[in-house]
N, C-alpha and C. Protein backbone atom coordinates (compact mmCIF):
# COMPACT_ATOMS: atom_id res chain seq x y z
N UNK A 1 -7.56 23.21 15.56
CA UNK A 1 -8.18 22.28 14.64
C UNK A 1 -7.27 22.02 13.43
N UNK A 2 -6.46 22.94 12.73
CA UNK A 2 -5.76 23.03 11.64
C UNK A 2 -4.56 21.99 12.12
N UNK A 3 -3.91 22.33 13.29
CA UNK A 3 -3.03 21.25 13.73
C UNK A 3 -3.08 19.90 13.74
N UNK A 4 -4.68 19.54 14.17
CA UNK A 4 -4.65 17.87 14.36
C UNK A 4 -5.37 17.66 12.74
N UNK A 5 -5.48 18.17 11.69
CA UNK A 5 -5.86 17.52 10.07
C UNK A 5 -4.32 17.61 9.82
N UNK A 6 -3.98 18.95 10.21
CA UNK A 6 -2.03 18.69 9.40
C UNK A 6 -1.38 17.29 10.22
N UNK A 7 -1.84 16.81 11.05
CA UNK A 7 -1.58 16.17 12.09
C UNK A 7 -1.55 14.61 11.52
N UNK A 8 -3.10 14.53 11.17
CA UNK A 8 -3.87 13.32 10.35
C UNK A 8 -3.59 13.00 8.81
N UNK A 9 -3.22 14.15 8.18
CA UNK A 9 -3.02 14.17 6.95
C UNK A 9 -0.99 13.73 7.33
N UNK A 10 -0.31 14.14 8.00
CA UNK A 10 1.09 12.90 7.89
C UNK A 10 1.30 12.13 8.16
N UNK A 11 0.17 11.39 9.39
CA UNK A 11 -0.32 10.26 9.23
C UNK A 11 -0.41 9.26 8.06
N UNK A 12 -1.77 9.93 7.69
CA UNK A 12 -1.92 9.16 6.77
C UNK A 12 -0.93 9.39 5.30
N UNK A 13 0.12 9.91 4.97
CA UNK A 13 0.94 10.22 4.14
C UNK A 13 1.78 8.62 4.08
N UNK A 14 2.45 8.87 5.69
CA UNK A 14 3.18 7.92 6.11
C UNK A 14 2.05 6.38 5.68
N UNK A 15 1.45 6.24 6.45
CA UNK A 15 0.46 4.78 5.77
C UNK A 15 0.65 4.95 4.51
N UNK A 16 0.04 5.87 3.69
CA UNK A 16 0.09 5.60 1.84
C UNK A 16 1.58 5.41 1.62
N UNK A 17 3.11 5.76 1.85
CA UNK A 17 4.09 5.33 1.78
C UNK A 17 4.10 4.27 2.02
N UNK A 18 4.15 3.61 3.02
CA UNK A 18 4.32 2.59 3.81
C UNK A 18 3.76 1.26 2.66
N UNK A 19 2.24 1.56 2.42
CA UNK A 19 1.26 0.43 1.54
C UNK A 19 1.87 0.22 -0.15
N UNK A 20 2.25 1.56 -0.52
CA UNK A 20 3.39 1.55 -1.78
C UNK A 20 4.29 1.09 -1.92
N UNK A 21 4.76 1.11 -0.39
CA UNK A 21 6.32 0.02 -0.69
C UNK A 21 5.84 -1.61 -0.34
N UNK A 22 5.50 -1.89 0.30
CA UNK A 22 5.05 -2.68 0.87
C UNK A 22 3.95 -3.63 -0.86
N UNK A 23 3.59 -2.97 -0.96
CA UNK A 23 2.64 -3.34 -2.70
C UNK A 23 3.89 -4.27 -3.32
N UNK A 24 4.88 -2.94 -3.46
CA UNK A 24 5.75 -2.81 -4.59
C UNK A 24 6.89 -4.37 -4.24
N UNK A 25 6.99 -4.59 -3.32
CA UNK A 25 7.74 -5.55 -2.43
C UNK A 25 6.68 -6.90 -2.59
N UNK A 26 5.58 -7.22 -2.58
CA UNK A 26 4.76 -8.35 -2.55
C UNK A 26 4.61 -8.76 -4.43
N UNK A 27 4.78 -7.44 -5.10
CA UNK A 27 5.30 -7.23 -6.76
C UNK A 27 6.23 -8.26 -6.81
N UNK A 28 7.15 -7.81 -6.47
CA UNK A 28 8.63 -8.25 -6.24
C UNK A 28 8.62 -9.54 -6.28
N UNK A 29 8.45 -10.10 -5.18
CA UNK A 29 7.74 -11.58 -4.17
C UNK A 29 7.17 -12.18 -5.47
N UNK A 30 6.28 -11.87 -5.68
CA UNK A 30 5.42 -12.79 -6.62
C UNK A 30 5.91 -12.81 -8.09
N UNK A 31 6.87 -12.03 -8.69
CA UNK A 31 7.21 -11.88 -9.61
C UNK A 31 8.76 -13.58 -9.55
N UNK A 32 9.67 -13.31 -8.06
CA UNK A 32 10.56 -14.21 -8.08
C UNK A 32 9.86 -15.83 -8.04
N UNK A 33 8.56 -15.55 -7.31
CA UNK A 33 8.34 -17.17 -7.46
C UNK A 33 7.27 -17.41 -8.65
N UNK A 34 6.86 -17.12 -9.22
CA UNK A 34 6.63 -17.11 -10.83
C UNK A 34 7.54 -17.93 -11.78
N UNK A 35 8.96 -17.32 -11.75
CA UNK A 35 10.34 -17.39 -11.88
C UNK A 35 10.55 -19.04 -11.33
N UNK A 36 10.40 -19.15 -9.98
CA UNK A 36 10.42 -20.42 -9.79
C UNK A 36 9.98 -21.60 -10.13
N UNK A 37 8.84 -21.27 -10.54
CA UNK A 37 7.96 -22.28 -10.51
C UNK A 37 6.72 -22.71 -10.04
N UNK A 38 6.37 -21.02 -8.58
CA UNK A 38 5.70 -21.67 -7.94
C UNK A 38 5.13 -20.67 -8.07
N UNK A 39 3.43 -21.05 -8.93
CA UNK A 39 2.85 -20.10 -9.29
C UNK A 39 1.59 -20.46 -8.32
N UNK A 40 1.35 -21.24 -7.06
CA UNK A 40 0.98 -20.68 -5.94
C UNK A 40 1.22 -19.97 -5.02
N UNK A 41 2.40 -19.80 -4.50
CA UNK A 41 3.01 -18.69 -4.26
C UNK A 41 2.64 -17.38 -4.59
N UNK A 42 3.10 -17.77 -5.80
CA UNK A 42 2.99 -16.37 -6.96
C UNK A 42 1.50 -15.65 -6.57
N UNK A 43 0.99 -16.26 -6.46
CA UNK A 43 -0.95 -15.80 -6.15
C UNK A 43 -0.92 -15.11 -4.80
N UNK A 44 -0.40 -15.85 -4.42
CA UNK A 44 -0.75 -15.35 -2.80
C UNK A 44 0.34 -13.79 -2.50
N UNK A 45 1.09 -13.35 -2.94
CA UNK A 45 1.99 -12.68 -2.91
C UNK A 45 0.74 -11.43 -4.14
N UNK A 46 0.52 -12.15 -5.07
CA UNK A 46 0.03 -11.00 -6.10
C UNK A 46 -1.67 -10.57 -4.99
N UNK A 47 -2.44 -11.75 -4.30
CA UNK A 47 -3.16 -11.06 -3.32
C UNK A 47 -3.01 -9.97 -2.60
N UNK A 48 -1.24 -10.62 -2.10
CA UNK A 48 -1.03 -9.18 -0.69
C UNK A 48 -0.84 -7.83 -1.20
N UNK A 49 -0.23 -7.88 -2.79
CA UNK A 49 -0.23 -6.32 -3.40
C UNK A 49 -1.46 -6.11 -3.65
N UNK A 50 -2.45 -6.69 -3.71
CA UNK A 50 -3.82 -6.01 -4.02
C UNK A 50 -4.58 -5.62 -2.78
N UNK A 51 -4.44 -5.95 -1.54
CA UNK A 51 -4.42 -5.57 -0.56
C UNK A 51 -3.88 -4.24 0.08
N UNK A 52 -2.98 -4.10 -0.26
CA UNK A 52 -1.64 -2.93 -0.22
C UNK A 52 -2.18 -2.33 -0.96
N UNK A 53 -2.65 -2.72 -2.50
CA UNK A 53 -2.62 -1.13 -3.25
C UNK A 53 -4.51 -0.62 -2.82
N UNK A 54 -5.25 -1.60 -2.56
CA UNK A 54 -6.64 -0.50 -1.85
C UNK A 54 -6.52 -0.20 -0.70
N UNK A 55 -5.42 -0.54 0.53
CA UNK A 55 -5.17 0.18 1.73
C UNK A 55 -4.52 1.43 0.90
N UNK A 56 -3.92 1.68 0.37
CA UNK A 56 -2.81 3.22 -0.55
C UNK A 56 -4.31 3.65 -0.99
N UNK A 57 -5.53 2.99 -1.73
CA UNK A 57 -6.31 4.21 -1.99
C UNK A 57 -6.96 4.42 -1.06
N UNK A 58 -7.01 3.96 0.21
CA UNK A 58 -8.11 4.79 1.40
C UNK A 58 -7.07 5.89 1.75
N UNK A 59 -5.92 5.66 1.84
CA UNK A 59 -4.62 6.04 2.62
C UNK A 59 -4.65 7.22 2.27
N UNK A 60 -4.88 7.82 0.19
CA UNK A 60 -4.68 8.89 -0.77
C UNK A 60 -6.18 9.23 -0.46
N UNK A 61 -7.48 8.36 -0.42
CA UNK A 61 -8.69 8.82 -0.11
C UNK A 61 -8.63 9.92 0.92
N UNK A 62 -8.34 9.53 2.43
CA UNK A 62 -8.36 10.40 3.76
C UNK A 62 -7.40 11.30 3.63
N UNK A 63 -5.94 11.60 2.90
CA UNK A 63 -4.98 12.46 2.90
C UNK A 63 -5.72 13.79 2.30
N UNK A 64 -6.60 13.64 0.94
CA UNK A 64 -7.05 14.60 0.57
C UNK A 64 -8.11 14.83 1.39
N UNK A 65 -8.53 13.98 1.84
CA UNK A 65 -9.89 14.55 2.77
C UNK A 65 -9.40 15.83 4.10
N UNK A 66 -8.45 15.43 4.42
CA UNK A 66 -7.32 15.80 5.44
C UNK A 66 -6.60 17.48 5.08
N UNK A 67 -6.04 17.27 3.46
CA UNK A 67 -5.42 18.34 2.82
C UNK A 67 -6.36 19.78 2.52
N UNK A 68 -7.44 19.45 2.63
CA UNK A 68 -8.26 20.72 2.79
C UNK A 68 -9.06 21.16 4.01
């Protein structure tokens, strides 16, 4: 049993990495077309990090659920 939570918990480590960079990158995105001009863009890009960063809190939600 201890094997498949240590199992689930790097799982889900890897997802919460994954949604952090991935956030941090749609940041990025929406920050250059801002810059441009194109502050529709800009929205839709600042959506996908808000997306990304509440997939990272289920991601940190289940890791601790996992870590004990």
């Amino acid at each position: 049993m201890e094997e498949i939570k240590k199992s689930l918990y790097e799982s889900y480590k890897w997802l919460y990495e994954e949604a952090i960079a991935n956030m941090k990158k749609c940041l990025t995105l929406a920050k250059e077309r801002r810059e441009l001009g194109r502050m529709g863009w800009a929205a839709d890009w600042l959506e996908s990090a808000n997306v990304q960063y509440k997939l990272a809190k289920g991601y940190k939600r289940s890791m601790k659920f996992y870590a004990s």
